[in-house]
C-alpha atoms as a PDB file:
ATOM      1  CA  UNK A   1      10.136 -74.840  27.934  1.00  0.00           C
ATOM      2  CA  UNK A   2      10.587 -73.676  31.341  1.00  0.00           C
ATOM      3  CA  UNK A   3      10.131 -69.414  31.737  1.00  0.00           C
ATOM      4  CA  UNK A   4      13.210 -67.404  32.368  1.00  0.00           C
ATOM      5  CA  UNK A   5      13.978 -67.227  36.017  1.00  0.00           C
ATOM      6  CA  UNK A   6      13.672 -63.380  35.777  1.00  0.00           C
ATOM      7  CA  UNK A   7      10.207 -63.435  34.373  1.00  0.00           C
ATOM      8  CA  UNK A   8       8.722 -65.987  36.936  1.00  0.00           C
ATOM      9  CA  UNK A   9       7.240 -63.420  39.035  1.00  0.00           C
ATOM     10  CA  UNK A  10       5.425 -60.911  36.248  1.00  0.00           C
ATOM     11  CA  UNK A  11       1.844 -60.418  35.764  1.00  0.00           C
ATOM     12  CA  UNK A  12       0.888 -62.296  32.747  1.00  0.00           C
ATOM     13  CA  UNK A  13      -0.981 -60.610  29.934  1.00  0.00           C
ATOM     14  CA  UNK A  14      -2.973 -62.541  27.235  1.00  0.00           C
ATOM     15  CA  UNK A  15      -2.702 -60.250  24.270  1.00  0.00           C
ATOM     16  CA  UNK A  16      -1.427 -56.572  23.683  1.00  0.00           C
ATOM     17  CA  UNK A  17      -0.981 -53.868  21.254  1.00  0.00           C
ATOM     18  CA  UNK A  18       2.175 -52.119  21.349  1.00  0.00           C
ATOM     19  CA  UNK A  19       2.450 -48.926  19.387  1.00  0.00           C
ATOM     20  CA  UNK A  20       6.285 -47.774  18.533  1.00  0.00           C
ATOM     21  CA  UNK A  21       7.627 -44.916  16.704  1.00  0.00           C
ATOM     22  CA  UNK A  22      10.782 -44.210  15.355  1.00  0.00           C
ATOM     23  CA  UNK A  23      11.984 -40.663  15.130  1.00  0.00           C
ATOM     24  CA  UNK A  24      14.765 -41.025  12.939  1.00  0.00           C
ATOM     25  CA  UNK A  25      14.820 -43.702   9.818  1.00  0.00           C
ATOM     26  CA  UNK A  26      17.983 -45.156  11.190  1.00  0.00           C
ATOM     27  CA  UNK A  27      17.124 -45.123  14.796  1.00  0.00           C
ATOM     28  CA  UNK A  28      16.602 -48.515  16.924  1.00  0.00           C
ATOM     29  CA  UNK A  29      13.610 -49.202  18.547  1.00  0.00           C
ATOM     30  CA  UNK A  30      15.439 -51.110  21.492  1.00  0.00           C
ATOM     31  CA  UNK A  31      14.291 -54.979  21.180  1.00  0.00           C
ATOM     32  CA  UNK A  32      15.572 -57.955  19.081  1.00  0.00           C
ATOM     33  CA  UNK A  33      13.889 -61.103  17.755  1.00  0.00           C
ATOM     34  CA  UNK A  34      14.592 -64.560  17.246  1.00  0.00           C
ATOM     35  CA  UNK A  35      12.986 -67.265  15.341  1.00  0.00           C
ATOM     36  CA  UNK A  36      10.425 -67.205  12.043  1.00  0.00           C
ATOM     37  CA  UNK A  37       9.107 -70.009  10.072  1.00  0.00           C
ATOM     38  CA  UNK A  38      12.330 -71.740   8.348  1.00  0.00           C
ATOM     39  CA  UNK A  39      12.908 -72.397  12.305  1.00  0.00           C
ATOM     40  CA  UNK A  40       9.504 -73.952  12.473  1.00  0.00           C
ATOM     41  CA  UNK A  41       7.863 -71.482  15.660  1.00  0.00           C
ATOM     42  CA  UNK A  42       6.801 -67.711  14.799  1.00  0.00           C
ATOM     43  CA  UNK A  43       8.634 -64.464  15.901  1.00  0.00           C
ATOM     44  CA  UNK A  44       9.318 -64.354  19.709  1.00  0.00           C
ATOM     45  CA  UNK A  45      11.419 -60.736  21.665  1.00  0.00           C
ATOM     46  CA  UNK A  46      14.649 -62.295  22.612  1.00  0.00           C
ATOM     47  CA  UNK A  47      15.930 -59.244  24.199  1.00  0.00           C
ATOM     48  CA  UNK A  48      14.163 -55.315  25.455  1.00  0.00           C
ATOM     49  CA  UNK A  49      17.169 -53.009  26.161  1.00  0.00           C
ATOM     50  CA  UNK A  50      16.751 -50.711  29.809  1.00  0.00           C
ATOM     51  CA  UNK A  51      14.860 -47.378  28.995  1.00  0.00           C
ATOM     52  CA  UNK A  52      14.213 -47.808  25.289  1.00  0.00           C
ATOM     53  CA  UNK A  53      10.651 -47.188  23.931  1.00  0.00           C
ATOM     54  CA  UNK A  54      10.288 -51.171  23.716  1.00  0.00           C
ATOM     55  CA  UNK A  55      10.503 -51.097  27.302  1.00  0.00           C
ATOM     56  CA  UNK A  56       8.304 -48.076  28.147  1.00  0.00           C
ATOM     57  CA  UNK A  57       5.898 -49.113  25.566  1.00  0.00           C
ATOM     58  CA  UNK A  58       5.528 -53.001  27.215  1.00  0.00           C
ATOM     59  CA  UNK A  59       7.071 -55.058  24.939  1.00  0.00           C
ATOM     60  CA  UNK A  60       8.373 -58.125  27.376  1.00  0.00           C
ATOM     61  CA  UNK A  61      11.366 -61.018  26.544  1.00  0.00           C
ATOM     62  CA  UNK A  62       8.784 -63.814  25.416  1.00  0.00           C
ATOM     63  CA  UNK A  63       6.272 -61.870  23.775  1.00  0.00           C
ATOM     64  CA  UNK A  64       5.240 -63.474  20.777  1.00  0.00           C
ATOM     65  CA  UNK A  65       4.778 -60.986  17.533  1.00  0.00           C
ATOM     66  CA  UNK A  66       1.309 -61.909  15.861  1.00  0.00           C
ATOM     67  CA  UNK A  67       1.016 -59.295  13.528  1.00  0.00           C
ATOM     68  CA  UNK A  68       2.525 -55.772  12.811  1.00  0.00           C
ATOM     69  CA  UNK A  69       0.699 -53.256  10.663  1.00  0.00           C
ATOM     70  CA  UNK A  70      -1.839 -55.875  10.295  1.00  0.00           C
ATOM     71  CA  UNK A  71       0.478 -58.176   8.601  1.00  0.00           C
ATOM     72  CA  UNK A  72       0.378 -61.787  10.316  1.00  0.00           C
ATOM     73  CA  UNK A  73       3.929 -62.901  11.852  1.00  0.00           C
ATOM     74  CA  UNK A  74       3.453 -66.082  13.160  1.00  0.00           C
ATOM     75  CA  UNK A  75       4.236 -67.533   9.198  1.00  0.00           C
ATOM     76  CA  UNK A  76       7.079 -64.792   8.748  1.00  0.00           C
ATOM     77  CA  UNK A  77      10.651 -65.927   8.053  1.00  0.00           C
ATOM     78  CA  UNK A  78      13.166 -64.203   9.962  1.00  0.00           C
ATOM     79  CA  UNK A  79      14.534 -62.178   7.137  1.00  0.00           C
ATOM     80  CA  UNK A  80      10.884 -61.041   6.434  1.00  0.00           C
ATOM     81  CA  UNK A  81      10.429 -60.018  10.336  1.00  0.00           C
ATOM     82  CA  UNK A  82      13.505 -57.926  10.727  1.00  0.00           C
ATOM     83  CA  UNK A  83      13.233 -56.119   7.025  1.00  0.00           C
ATOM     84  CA  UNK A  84       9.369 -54.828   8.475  1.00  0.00           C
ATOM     85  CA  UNK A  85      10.499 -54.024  11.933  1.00  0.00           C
ATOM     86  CA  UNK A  86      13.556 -51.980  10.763  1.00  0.00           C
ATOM     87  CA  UNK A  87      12.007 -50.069   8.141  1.00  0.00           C
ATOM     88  CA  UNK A  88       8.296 -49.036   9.463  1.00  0.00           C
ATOM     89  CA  UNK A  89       8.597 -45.908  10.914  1.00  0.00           C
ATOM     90  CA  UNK A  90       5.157 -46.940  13.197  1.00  0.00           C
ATOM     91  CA  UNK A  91       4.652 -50.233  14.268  1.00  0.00           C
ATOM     92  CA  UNK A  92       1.582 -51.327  15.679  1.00  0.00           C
ATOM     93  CA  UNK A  93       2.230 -54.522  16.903  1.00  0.00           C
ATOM     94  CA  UNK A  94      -0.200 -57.290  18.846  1.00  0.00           C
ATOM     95  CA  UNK A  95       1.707 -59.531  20.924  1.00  0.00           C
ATOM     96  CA  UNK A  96       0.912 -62.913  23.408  1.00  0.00           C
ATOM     97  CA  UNK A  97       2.585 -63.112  25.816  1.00  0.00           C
ATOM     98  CA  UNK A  98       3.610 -66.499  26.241  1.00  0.00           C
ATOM     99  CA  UNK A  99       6.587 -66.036  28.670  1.00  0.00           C
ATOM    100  CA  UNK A 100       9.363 -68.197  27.516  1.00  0.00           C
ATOM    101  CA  UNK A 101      11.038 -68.408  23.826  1.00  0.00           C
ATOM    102  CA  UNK A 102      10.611 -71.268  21.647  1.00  0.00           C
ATOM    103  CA  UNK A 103      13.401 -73.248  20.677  1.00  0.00           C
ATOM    104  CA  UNK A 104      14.114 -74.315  17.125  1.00  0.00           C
ATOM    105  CA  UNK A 105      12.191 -77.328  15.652  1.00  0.00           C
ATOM    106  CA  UNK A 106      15.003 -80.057  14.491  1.00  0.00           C
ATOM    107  CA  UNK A 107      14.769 -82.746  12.329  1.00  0.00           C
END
């Protein structure tokens, strides 16, 4: 699981707590996910759009999600993940950076 050619070059970070708030109950918070546990790895940032509060705040492509609100995501299914990230208004969220996204166990 090579990095992304993009991210070769960052400083790496360990852990971090990212702290976003949404304004508005239907407004985005500018980062999507990919995997949870029916794909056998935990909840990884596929994607931080340009000058959203993801971005400001220090969320990275990569980052692993290890718990939000003090509930653990590294056992969450997808489903799960997405339903708390779209309808917590604050998210305080402690992520590892691990620099690359998993892909999917197969059989």
């Amino acid at each position: 699981f090579a990095p992304h050619i993009a991210e070769l070059g960052r400083p790496r970070r360990p852990c971090a707590l990212v702290t976003l708030t949404r304004s508005r109950s239907h407004e985005g918070l500018g980062f999507s996910i990919r995997g949870g546990s029916e794909h056998g790895v935990g909840i990884y940032v596929s994607l931080v759009e340009p000058g959203s509060s993801a971005e400001r705040e220090g969320l990275r492509v990569g980052d692993q999600i290890v718990t939000v609100n003090d509930m653990i995501f590294i056992t969450i299914c997808h489903d799960e993940a997405v339903h708390i990230l779209k309808t917590g208004r604050r998210l305080l969220m402690k992520v590892r950076d691990v620099g690359r996204l998993p892909h999917a166990r197969t059989q």
